[in-house]
C-alpha atoms as a PDB file:
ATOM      1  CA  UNK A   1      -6.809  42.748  14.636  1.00  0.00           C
ATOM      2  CA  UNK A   2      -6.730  42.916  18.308  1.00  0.00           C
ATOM      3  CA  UNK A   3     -10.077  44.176  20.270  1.00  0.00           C
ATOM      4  CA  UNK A   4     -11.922  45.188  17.236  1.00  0.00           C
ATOM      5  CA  UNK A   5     -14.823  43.681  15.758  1.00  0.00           C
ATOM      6  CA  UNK A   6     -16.189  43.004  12.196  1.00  0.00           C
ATOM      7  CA  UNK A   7     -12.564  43.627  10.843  1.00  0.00           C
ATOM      8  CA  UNK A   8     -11.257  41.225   8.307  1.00  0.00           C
ATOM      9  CA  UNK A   9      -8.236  39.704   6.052  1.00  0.00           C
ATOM     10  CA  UNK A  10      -9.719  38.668   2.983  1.00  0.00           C
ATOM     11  CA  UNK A  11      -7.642  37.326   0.035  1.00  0.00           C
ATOM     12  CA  UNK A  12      -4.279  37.856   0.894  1.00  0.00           C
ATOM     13  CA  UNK A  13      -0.894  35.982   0.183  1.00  0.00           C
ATOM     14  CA  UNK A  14       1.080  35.776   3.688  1.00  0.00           C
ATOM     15  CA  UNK A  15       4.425  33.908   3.688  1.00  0.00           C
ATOM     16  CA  UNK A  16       8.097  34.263   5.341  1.00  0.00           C
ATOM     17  CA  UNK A  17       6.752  35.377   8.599  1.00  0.00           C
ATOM     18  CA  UNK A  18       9.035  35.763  12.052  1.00  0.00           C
ATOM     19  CA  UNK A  19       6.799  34.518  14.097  1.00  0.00           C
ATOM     20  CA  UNK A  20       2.513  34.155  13.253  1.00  0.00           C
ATOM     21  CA  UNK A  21       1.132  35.117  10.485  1.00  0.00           C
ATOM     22  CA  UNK A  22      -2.268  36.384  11.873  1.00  0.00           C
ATOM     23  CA  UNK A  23      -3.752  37.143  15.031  1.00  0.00           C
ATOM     24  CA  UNK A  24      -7.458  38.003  15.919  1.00  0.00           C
ATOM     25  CA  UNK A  25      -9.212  38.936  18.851  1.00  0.00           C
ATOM     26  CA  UNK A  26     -12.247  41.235  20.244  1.00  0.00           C
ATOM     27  CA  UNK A  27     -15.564  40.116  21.520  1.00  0.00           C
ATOM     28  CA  UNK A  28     -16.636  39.958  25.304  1.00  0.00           C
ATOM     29  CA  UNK A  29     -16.241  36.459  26.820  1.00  0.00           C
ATOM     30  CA  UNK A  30     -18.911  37.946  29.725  1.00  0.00           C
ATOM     31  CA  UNK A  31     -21.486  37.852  27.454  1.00  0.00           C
ATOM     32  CA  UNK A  32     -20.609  36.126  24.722  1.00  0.00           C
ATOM     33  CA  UNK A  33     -20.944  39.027  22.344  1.00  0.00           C
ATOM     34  CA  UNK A  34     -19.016  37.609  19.191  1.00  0.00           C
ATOM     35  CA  UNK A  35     -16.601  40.186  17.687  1.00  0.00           C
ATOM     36  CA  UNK A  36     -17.399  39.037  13.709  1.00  0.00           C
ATOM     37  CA  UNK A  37     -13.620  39.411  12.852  1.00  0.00           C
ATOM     38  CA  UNK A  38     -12.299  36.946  10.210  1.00  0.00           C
ATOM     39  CA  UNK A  39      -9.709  35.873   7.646  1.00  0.00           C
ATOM     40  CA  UNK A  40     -10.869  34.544   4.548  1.00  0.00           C
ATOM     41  CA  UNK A  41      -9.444  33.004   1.561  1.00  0.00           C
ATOM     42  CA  UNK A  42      -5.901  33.309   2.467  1.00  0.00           C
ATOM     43  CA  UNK A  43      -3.243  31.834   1.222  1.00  0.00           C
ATOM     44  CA  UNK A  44      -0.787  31.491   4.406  1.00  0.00           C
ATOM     45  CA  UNK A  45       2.904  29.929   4.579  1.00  0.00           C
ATOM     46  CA  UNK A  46       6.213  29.406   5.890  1.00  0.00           C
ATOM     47  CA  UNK A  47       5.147  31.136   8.704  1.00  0.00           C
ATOM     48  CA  UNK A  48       7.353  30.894  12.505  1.00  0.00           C
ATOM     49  CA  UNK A  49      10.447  31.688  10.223  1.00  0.00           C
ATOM     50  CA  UNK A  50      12.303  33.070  13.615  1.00  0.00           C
ATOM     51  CA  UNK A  51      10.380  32.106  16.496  1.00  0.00           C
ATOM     52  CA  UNK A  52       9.102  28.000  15.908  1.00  0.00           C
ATOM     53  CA  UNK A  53       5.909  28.818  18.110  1.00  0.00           C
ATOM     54  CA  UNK A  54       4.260  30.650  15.443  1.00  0.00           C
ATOM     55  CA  UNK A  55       1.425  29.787  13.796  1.00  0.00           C
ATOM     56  CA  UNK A  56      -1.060  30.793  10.748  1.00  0.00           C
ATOM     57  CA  UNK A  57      -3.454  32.315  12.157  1.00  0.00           C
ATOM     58  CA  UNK A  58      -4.339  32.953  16.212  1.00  0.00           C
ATOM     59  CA  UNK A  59      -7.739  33.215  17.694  1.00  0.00           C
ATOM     60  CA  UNK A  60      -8.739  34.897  20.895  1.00  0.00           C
ATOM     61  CA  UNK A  61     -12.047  36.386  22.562  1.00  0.00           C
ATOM     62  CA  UNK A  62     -15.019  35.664  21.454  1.00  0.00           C
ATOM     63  CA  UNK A  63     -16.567  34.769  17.738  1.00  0.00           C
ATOM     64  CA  UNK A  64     -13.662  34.980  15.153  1.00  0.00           C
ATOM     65  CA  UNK A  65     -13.844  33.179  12.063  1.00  0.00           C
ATOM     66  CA  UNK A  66     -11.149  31.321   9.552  1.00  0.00           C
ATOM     67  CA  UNK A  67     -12.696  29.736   6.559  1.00  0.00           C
ATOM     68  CA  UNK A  68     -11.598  29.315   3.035  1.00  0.00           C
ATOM     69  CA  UNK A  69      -7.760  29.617   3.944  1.00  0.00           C
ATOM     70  CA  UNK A  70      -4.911  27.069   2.418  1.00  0.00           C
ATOM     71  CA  UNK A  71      -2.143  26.615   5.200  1.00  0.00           C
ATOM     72  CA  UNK A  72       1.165  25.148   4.977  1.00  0.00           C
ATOM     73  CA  UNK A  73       4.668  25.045   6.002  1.00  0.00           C
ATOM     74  CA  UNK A  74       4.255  25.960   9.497  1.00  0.00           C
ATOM     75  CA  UNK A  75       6.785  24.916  12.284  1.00  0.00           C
ATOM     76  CA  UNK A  76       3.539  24.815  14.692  1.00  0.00           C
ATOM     77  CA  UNK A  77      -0.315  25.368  14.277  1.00  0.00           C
ATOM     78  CA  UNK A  78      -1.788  26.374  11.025  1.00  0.00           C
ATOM     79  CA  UNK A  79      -4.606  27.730  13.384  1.00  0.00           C
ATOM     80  CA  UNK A  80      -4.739  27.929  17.329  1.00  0.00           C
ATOM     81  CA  UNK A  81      -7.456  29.443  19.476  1.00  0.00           C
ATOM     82  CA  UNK A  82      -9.010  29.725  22.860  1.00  0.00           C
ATOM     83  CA  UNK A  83     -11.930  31.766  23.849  1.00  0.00           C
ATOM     84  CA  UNK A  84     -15.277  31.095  22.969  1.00  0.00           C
ATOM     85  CA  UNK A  85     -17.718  30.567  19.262  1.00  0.00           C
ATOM     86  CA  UNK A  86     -14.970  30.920  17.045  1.00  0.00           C
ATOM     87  CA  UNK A  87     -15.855  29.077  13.536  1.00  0.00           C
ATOM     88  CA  UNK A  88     -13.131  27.046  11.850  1.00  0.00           C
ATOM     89  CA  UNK A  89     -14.227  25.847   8.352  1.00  0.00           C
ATOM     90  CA  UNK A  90     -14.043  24.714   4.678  1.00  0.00           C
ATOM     91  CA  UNK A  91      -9.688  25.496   5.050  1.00  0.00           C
ATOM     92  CA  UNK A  92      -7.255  23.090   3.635  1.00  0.00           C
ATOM     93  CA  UNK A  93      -4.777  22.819   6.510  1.00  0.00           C
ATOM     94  CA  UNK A  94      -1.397  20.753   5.225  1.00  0.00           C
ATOM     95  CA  UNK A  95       2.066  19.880   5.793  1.00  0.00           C
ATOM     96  CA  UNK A  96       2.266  21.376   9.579  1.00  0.00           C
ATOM     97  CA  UNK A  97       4.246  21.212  13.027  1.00  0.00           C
ATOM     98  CA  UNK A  98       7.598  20.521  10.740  1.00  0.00           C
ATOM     99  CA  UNK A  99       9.551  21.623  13.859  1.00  0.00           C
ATOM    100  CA  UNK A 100       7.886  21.018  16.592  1.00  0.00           C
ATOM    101  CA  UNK A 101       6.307  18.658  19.019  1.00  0.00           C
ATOM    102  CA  UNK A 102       3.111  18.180  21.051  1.00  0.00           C
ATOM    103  CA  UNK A 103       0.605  19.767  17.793  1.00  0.00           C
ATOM    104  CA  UNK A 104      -2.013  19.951  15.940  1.00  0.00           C
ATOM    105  CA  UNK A 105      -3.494  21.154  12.670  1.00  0.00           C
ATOM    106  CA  UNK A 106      -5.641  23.144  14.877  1.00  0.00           C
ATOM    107  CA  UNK A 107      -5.370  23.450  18.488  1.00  0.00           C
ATOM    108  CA  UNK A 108      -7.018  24.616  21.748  1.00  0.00           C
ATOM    109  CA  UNK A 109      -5.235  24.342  25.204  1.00  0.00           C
ATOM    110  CA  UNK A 110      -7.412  25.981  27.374  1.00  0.00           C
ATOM    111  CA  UNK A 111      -6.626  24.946  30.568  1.00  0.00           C
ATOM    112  CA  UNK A 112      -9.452  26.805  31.788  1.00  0.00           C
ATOM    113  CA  UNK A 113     -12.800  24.342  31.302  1.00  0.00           C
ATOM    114  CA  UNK A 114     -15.086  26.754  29.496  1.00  0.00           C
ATOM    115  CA  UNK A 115     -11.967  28.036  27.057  1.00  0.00           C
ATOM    116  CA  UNK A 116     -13.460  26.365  23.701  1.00  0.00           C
ATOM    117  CA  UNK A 117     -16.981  26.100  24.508  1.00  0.00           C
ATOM    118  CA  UNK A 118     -18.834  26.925  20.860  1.00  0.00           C
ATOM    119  CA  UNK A 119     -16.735  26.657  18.807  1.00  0.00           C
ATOM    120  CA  UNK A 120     -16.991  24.420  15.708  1.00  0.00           C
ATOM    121  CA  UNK A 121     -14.294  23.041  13.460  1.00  0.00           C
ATOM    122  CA  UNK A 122     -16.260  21.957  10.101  1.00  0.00           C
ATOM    123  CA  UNK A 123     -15.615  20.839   6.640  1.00  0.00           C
ATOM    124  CA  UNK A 124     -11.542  21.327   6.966  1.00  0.00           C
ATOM    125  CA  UNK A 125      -9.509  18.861   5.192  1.00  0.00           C
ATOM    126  CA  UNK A 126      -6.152  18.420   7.241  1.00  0.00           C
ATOM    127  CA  UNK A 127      -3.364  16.124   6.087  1.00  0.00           C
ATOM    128  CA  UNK A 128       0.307  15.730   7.027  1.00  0.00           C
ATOM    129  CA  UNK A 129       0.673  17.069  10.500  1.00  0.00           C
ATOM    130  CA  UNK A 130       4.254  15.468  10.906  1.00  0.00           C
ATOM    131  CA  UNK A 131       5.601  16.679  14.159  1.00  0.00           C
ATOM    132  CA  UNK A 132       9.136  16.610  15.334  1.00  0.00           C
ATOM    133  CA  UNK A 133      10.720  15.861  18.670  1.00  0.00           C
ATOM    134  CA  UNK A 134      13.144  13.694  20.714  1.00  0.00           C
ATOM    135  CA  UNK A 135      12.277  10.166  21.261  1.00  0.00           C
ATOM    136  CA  UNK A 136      15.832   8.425  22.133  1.00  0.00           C
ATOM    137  CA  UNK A 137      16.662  10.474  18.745  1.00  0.00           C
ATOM    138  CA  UNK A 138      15.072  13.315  16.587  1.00  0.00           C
ATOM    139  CA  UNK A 139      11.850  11.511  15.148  1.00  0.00           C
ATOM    140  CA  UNK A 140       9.462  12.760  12.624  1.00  0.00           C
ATOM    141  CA  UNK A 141       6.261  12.051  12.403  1.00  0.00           C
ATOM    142  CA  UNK A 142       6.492  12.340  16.104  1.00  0.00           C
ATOM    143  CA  UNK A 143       3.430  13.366  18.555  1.00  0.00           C
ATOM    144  CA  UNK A 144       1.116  14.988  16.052  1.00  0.00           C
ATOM    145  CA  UNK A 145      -2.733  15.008  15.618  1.00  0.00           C
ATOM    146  CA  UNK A 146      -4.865  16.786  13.193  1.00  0.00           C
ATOM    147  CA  UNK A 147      -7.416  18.415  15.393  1.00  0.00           C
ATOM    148  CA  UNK A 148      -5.900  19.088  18.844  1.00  0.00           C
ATOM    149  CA  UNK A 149      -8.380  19.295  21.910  1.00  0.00           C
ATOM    150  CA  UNK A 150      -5.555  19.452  24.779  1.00  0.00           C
ATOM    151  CA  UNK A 151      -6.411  20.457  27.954  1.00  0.00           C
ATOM    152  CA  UNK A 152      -9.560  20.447  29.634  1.00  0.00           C
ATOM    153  CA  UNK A 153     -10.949  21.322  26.173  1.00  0.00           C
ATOM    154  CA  UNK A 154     -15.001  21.050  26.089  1.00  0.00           C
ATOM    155  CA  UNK A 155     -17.939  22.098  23.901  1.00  0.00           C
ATOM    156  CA  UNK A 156     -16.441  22.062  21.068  1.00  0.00           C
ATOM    157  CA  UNK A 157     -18.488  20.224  17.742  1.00  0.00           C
ATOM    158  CA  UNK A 158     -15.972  18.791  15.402  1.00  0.00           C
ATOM    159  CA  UNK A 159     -18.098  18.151  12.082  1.00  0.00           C
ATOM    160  CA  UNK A 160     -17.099  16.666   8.790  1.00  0.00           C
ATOM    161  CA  UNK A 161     -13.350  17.292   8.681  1.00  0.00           C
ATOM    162  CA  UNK A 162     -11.224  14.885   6.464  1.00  0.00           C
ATOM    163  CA  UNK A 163      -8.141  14.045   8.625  1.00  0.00           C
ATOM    164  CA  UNK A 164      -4.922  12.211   7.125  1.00  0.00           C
ATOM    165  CA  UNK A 165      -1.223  11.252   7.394  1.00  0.00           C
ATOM    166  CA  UNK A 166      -0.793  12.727  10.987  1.00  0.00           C
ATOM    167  CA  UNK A 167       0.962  11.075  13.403  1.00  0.00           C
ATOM    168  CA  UNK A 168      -1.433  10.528  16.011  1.00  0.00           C
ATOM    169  CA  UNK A 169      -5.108  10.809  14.439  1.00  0.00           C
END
């Protein structure tokens, strides 16, 4: 979905995907007008099959929504986003980044201060974000957290998520 608005993905299997699995993105960051596109209850995996900087699902613009979704077996991200009100919620995010370094469960590098502003990550319940890297040898669990705020990341409300067995929090 890309520049659209109230589109969605709504109980779908996606699995043994090249690269990510889902991308959304619409809305007008000017004025904040959301774009009300959304996957729901998804069942995503094994995503990044190709090209290890895939992900589950990809947010952009302005008011996307991911809720209800299991994620696993991703090299990278289950979900990554930048723009602004996007609502993350009430997915089960698990065994992630099992080829990569420098991750999160969910992860915003916006590198512009006002990237992430409104957007709330609620009621997710994240566990075994392993990671993988060099660190004098290839390590795993290496350089992982469960919610990833990288960046000049700001505004963002993190509420009620159950975070466990990730490398770095």
């Amino acid at each position: 979905v890309n520049g659209g608005s109230e589109n969605g993905i709504v109980g779908c299997d996606i699995h043994d995907i090249g690269r990510s699995a889902v991308t959304l993105s619409g809305g007008e960051r000017k004025t904040l007008s959301g774009a009300g596109n959304f996957v729901e209850n998804c069942y995503i995996h094994h995503v990044g099959v190709f090209y290890k900087q895939g992900v589950g699902v990809s947010l952009d613009g302005v008011g996307q929504r991911v809720s209800h979704c299991l994620i696993h077996d991703t090299p990278r991200f289950a979900i990554q986003f930048t723009g602004n009100n996007h609502t993350i919620e009430l997915n089960h995010m698990r065994h992630l980044a099992l080829e990569t370094e420098d991750v999160g469960a969910t992860y915003c590098g916006g590198r512009d201060w006002i990237s992430p502003r409104g957007t709330v990550i609620r009621h997710n319940f994240i566990h075994d974000v392993l990671g993988y890297g060099w660190n004098g040898k290839w390590t795993s669990p290496y350089f992982a957290w469960g919610i990833y705020l990288d960046d000049n990341s700001g505004g963002v409300d993190v509420i009620g998520n159950i975070v466990a067995r990730c490398g770095r929090s």
